[in-house]
Protein backbone atom coordinates (compact mmCIF):
# COMPACT_ATOMS: atom_id res chain seq x y z
CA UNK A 1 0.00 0.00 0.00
CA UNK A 2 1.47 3.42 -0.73
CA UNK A 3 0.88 6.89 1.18
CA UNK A 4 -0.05 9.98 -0.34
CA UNK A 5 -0.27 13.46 0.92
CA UNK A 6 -3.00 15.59 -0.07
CA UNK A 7 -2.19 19.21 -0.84
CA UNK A 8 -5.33 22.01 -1.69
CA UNK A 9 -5.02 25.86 -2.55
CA UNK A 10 -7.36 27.54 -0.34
CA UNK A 11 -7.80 30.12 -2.72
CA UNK A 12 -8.94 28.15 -5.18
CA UNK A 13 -12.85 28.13 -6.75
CA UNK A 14 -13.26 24.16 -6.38
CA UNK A 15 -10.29 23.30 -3.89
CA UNK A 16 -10.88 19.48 -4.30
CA UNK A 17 -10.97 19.13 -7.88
CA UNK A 18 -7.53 21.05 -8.10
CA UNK A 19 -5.82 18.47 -5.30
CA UNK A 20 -2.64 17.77 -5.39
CA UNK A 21 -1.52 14.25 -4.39
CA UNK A 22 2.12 13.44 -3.64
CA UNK A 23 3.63 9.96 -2.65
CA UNK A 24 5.52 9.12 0.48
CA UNK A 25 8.88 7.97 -0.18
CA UNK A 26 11.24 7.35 -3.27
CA UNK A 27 10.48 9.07 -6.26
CA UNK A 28 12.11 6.52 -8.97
CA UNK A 29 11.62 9.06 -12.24
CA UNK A 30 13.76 11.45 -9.85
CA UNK A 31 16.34 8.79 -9.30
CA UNK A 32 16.38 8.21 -13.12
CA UNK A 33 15.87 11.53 -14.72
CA UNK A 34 16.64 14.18 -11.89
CA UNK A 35 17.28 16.85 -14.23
CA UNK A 36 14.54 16.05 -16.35
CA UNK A 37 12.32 15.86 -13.41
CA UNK A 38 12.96 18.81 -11.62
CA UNK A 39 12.32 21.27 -14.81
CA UNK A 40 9.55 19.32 -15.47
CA UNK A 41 8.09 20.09 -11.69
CA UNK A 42 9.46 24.03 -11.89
CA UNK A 43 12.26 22.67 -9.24
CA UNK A 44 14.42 25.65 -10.22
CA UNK A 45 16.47 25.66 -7.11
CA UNK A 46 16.79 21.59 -7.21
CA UNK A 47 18.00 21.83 -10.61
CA UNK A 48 20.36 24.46 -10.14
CA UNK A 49 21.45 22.26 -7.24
CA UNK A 50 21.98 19.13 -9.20
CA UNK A 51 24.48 20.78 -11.64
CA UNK A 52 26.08 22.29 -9.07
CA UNK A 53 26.56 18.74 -6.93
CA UNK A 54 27.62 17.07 -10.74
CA UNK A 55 30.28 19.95 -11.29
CA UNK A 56 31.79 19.26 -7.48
CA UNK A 57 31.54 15.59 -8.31
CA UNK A 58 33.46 16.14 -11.83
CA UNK A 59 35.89 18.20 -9.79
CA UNK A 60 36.30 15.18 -7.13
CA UNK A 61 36.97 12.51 -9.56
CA UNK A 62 39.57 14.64 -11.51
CA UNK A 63 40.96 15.46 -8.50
CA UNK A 64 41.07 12.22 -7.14
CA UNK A 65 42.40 10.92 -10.75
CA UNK A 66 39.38 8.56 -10.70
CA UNK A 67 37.82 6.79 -13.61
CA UNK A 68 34.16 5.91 -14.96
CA UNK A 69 33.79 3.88 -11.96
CA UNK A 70 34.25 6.92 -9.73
CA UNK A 71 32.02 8.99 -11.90
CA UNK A 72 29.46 6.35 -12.03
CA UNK A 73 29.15 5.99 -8.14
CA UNK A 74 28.97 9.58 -7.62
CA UNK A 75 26.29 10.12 -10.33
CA UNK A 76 24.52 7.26 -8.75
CA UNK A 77 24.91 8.49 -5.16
CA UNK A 78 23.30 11.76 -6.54
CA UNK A 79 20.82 10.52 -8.24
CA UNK A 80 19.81 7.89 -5.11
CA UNK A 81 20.01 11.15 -2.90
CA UNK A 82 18.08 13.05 -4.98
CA UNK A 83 15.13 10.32 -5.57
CA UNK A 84 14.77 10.26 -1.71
CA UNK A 85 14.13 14.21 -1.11
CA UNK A 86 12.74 14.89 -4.48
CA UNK A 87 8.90 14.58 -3.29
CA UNK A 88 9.46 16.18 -0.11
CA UNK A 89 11.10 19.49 -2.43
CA UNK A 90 7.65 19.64 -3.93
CA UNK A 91 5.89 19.21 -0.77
CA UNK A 92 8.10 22.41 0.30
CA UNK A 93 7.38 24.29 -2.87
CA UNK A 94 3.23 23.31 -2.37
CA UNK A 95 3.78 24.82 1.08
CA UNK A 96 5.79 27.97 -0.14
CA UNK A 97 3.17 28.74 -2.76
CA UNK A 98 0.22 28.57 -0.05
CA UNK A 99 -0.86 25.02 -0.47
CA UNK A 100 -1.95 23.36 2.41
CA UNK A 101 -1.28 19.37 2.76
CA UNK A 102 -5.40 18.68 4.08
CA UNK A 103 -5.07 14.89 4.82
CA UNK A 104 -2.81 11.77 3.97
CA UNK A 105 -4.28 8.62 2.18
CA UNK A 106 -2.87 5.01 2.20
CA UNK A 107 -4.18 3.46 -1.40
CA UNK A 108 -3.05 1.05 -3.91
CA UNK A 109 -2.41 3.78 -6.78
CA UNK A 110 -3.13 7.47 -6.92
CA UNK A 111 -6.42 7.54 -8.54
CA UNK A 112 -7.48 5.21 -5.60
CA UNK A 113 -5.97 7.66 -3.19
CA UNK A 114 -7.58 10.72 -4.64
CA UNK A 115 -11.08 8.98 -5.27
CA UNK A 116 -10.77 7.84 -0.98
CA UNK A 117 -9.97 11.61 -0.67
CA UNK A 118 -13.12 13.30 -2.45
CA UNK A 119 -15.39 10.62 -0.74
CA UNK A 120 -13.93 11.02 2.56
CA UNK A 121 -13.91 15.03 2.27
CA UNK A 122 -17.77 14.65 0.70
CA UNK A 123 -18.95 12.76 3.77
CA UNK A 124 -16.79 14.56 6.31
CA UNK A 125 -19.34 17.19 8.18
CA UNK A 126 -17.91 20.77 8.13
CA UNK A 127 -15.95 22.50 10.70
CA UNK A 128 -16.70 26.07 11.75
CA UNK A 129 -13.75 28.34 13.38
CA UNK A 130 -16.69 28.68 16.16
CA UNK A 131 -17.35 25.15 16.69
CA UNK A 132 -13.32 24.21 17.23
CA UNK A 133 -12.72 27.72 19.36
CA UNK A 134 -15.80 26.86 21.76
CA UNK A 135 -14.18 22.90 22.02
CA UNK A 136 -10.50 24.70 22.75
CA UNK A 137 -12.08 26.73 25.66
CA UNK A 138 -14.33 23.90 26.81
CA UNK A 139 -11.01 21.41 26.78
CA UNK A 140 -9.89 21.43 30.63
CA UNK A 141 -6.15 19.57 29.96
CA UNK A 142 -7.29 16.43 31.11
CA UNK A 143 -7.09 12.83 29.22
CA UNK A 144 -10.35 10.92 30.10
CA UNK A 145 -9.49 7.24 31.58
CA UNK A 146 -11.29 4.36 30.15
């Protein structure tokens, strides 16, 4: 079962048909095509990052008068590194840009995830700032015993 985290724009007309679902974990088109991936996702900074890490890694293996195995383990190291933080960088960019991650779904696939998401948000009953202030103030720091 994979984990997804939902992400909506408040300011959005129809916040749940413009959700954002991102999986939990390592992002294998990253690990493949990191470049690739992170122009494709407006990663600016990530990609600007990843030529930066290959030049220092060029650097290290001429340095080091390595060979192509040298080169390959570095390039794979990088690309391994970057597969594991590449969905949290667009978590972080979601965030920056006023996203807000609403719930996280365990599912089989994503369009399983995101159909559990729209039923589950459908049925849910709606919250009013009122109704969780008045619970806050009622709330008297105490965990009831069973």
């Amino acid at each position: 079962m994979k984990v997804y985290t939902v992400h909506i724009h408040p300011g959005h007309a129809d916040p749940l048909e413009d959700a954002v679902l991102i999986r939990e974990g390592f992002n294998f088109w990253a690990f493949i095509l990191s470049g690739l991936w992170a122009l494709y996702h407006r990663q600016w900074l990530a990609f600007v990052g990843l030529l930066v890490v290959s030049v220092l890694c060029n650097i290290a293996v001429d340095l080091a008068n390595g060979g192509p195995e040298m080169d390959f383990l570095l390039a794979l190291a990088t690309g391994i590194g970057f597969g594991l933080i590449a969905n949290d960088l667009r978590r972080h960019k979601l965030a920056r840009q006023g996203w807000k991650m609403v719930d996280i779904i365990a599912s089989p696939n994503e369009t399983g995830a995101l159909h559990r998401f729209i039923s589950k948000a459908a049925s849910a009953p709606k919250i009013t700032p009122g109704a969780v202030s008045s619970y806050h103030s009622s709330y008297n720091g105490s965990i009831p015993t069973l």
